[in-house]
C-alpha atoms as a PDB file:
ATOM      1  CA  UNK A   1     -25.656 -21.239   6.902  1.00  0.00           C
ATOM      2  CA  UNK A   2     -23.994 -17.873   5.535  1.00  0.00           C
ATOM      3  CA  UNK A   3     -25.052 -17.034   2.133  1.00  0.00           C
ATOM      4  CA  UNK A   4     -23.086 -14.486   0.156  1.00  0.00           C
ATOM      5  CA  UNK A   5     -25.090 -13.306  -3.031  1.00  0.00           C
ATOM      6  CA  UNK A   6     -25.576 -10.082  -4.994  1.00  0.00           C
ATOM      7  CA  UNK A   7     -27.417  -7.893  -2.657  1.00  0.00           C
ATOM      8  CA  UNK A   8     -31.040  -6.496  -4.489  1.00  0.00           C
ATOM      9  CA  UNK A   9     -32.658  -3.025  -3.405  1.00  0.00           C
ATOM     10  CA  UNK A  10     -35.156  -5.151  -0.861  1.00  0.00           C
ATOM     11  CA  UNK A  11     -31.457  -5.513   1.218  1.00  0.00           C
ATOM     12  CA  UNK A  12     -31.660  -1.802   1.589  1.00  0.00           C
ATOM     13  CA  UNK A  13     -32.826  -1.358   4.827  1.00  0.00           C
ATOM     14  CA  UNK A  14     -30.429  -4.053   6.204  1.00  0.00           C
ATOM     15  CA  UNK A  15     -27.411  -2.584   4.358  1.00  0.00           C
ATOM     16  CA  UNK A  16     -28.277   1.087   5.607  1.00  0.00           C
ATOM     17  CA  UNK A  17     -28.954  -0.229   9.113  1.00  0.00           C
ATOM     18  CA  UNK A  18     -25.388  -2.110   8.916  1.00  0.00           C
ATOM     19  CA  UNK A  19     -23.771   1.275   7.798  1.00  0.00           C
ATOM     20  CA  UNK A  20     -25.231   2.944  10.329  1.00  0.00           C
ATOM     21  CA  UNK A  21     -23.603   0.493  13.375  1.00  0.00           C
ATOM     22  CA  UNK A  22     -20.187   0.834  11.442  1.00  0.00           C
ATOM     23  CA  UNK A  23     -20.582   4.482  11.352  1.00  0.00           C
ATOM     24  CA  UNK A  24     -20.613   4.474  15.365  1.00  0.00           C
ATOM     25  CA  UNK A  25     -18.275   1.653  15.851  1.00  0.00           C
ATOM     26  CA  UNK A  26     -15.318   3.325  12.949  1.00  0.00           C
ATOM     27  CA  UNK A  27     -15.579   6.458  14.449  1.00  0.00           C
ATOM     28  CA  UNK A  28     -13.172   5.535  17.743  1.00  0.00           C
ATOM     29  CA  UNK A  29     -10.268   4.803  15.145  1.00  0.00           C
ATOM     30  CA  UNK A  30     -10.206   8.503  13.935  1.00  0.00           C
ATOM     31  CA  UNK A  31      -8.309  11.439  15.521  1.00  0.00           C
ATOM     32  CA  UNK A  32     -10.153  13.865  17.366  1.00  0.00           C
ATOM     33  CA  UNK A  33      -9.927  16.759  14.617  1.00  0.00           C
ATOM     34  CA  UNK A  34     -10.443  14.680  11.853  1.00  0.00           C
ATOM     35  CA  UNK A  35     -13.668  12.863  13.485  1.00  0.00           C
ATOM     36  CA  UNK A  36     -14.730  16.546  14.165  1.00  0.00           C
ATOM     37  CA  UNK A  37     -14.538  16.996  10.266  1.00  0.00           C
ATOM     38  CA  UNK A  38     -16.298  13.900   9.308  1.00  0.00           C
ATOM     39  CA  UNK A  39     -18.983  14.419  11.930  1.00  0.00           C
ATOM     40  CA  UNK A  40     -19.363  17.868   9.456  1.00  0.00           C
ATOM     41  CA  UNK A  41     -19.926  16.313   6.740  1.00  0.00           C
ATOM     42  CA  UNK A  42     -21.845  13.463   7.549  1.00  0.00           C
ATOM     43  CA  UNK A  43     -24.049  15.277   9.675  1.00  0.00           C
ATOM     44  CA  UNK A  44     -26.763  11.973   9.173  1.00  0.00           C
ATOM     45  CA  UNK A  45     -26.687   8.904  10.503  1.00  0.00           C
ATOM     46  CA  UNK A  46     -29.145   7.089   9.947  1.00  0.00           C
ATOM     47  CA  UNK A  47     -31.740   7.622   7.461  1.00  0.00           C
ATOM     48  CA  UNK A  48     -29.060   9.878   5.385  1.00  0.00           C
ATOM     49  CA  UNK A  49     -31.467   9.900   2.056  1.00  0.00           C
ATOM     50  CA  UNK A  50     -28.394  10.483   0.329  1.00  0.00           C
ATOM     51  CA  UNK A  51     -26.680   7.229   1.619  1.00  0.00           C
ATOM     52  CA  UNK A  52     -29.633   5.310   1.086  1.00  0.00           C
ATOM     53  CA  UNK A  53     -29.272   6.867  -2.612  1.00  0.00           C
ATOM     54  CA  UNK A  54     -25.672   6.130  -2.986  1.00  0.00           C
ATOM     55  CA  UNK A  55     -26.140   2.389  -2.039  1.00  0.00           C
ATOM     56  CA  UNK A  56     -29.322   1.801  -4.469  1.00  0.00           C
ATOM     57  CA  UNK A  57     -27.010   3.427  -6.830  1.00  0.00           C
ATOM     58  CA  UNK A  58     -23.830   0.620  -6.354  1.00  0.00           C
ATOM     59  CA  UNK A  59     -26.492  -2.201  -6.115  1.00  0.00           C
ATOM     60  CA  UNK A  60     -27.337  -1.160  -9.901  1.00  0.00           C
ATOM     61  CA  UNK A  61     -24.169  -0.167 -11.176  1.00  0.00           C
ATOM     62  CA  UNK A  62     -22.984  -2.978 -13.673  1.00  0.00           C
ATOM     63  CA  UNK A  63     -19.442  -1.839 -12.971  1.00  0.00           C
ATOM     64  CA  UNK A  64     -19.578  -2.272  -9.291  1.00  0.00           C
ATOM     65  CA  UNK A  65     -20.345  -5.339  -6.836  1.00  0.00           C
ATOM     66  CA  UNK A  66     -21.989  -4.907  -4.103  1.00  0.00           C
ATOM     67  CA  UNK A  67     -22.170  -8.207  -1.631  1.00  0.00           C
ATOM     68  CA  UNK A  68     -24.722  -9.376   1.384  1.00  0.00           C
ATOM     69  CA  UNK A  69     -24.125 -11.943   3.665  1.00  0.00           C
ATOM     70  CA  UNK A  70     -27.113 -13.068   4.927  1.00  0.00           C
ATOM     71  CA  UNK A  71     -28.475 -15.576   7.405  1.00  0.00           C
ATOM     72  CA  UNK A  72     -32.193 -16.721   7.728  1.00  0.00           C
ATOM     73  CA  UNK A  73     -32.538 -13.837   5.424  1.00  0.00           C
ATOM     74  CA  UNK A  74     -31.135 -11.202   7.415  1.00  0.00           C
ATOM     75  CA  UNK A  75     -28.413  -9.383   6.406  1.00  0.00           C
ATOM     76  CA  UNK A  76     -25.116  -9.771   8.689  1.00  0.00           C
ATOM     77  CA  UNK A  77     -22.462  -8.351   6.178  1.00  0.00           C
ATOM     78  CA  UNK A  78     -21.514  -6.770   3.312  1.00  0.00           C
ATOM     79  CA  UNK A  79     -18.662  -5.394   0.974  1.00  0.00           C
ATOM     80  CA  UNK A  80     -18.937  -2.980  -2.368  1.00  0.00           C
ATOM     81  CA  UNK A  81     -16.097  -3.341  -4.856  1.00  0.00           C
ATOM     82  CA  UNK A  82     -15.480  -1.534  -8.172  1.00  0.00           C
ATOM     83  CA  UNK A  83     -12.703  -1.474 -10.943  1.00  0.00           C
ATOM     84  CA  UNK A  84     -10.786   1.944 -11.820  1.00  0.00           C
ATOM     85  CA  UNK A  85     -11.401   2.612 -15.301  1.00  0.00           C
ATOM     86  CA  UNK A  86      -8.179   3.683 -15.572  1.00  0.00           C
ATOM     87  CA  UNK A  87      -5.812   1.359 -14.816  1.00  0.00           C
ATOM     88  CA  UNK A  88      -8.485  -2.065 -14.017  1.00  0.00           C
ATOM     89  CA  UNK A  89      -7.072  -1.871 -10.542  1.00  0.00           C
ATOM     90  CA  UNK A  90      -9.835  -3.315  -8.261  1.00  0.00           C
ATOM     91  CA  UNK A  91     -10.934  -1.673  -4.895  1.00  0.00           C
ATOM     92  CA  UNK A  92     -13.419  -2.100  -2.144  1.00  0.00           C
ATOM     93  CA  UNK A  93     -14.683  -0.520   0.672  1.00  0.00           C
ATOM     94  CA  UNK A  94     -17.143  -0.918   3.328  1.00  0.00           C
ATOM     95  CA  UNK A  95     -15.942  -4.662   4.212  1.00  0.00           C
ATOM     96  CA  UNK A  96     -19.229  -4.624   7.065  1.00  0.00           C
ATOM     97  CA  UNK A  97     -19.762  -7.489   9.389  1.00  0.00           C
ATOM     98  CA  UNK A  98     -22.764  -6.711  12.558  1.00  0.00           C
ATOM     99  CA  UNK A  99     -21.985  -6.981  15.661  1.00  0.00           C
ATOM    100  CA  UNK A 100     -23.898 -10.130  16.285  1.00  0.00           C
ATOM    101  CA  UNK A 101     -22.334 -12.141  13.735  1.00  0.00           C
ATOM    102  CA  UNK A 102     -18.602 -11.178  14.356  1.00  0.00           C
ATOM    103  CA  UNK A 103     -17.648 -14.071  12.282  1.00  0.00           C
ATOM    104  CA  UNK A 104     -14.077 -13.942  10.803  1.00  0.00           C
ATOM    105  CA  UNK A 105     -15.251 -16.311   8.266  1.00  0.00           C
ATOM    106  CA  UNK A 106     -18.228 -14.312   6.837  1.00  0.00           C
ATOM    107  CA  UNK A 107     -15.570 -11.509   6.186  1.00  0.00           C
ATOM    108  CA  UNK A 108     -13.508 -13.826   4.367  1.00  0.00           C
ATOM    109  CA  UNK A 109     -16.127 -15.245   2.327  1.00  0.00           C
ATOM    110  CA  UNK A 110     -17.050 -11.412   1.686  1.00  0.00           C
ATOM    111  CA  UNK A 111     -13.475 -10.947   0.507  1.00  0.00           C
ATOM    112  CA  UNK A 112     -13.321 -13.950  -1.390  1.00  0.00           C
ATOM    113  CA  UNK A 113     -16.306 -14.042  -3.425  1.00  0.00           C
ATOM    114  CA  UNK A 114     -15.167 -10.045  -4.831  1.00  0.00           C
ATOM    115  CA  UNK A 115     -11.724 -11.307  -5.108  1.00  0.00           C
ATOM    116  CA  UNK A 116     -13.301 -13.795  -7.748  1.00  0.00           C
ATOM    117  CA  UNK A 117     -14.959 -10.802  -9.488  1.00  0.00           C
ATOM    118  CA  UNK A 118     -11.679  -8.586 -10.010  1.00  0.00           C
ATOM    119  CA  UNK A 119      -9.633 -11.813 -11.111  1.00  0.00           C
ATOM    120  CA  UNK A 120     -12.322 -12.782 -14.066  1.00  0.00           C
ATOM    121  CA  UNK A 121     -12.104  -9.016 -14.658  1.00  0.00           C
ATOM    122  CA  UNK A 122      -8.598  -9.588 -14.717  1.00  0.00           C
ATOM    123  CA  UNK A 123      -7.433  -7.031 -12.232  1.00  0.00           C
ATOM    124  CA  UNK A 124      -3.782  -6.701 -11.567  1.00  0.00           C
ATOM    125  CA  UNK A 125      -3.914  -6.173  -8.303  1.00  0.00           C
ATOM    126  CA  UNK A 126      -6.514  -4.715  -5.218  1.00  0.00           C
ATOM    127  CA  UNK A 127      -6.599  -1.375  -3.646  1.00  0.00           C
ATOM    128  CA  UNK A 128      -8.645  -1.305   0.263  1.00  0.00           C
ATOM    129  CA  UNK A 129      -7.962   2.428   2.033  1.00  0.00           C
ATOM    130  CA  UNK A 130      -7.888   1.773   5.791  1.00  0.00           C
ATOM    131  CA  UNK A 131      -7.921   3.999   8.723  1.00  0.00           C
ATOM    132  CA  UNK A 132      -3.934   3.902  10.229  1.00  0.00           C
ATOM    133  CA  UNK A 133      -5.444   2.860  13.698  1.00  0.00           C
ATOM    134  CA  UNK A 134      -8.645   0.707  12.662  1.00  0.00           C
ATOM    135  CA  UNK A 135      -7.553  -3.008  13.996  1.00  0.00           C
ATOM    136  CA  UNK A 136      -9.080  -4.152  10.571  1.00  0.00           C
ATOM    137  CA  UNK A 137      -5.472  -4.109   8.933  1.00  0.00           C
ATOM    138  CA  UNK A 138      -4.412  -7.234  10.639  1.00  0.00           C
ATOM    139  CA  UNK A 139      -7.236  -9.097   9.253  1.00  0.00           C
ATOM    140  CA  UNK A 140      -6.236  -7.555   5.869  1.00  0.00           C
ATOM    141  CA  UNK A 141      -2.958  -8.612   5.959  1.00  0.00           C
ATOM    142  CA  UNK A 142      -4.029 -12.266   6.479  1.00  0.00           C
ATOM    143  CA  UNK A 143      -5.510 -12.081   3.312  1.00  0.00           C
ATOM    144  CA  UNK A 144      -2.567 -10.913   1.236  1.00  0.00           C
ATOM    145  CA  UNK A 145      -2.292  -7.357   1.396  1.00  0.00           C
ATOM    146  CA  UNK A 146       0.845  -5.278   1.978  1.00  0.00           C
ATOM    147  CA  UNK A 147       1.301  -1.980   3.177  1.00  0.00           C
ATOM    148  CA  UNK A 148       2.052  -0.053   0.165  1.00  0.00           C
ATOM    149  CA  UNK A 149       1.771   3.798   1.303  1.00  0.00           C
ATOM    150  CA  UNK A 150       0.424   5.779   3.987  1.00  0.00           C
ATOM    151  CA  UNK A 151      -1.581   9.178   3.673  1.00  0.00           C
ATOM    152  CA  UNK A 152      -1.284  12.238   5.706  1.00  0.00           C
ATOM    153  CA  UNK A 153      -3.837  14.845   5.975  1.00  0.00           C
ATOM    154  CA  UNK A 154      -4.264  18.756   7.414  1.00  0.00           C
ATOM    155  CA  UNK A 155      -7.569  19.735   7.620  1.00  0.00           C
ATOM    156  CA  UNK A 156      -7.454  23.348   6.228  1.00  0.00           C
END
């Protein structure tokens, strides 16, 4: 049975090793320059100490949630949401399911449990950014978003 609870800085090595399968498995979805630039500046996969530092950091932050899905006490999933202090609009990234547990359900329960979070935070409405060709939209879309506007970028 699929847990979803608040994940705790013992998750970190689960989390990090869940990035780091995402990392490899988003990377197809990006055009060639711009994967060029993001291989630049994330130069680390795996035991990026500053990853590791930015995840211990959104596990403690009060005004972020950070979710694990976990199984026999493994962790198969995960999602980080926070609120924009300037307008209470709620956002998440990093919706993270491994590849053994490719379990449309998990995701949802993910997605549900934060949506509960930004509604008793009383969010007007929530914000995901996605890659244009990263299949993930679809799944989005089945759980309410729209298609608001699309971003273009020059690397310079």
């Amino acid at each position: 049975m699929t847990k979803i609870i608040k994940a705790k800085k013992e998750d970190l090595d689960q989390i990090c090793q869940l990035f780091n399968e995402y990392d490899k498995d988003i990377e197809k979805y990006f055009l060639k320059n711009h994967l060029r630039l993001l291989q630049k500046l994330n130069t680390e996969h795996g035991d990026n100490p500053q990853r590791r530092k930015d995840i211990m950091q959104a596990i403690a932050d009060k005004k972020q949630l950070f979710l694990v899905a976990k199984e026999d006490e493994m962790v198969i999933g995960c999602v980080v949401g926070w609120i924009e202090s300037f307008n209470n609009v709620g956002r998440f990234d990093q919706l993270i399911l491994s590849k053994q547990s490719r379990k449309k359900e998990v995701l949802q329960q993910l997605f549900k449990e934060l949506e509960k979070w930004f509604k008793s935070r009383k969010c007007p409405y929530v914000v995901v950014d996605v890659v244009a060709k990263n299949p993930r939209k679809k799944l989005y879309k089945e759980f309410g978003f729209d298609l608001v506007q699309e971003e273009m970028r020059k690397i310079i």
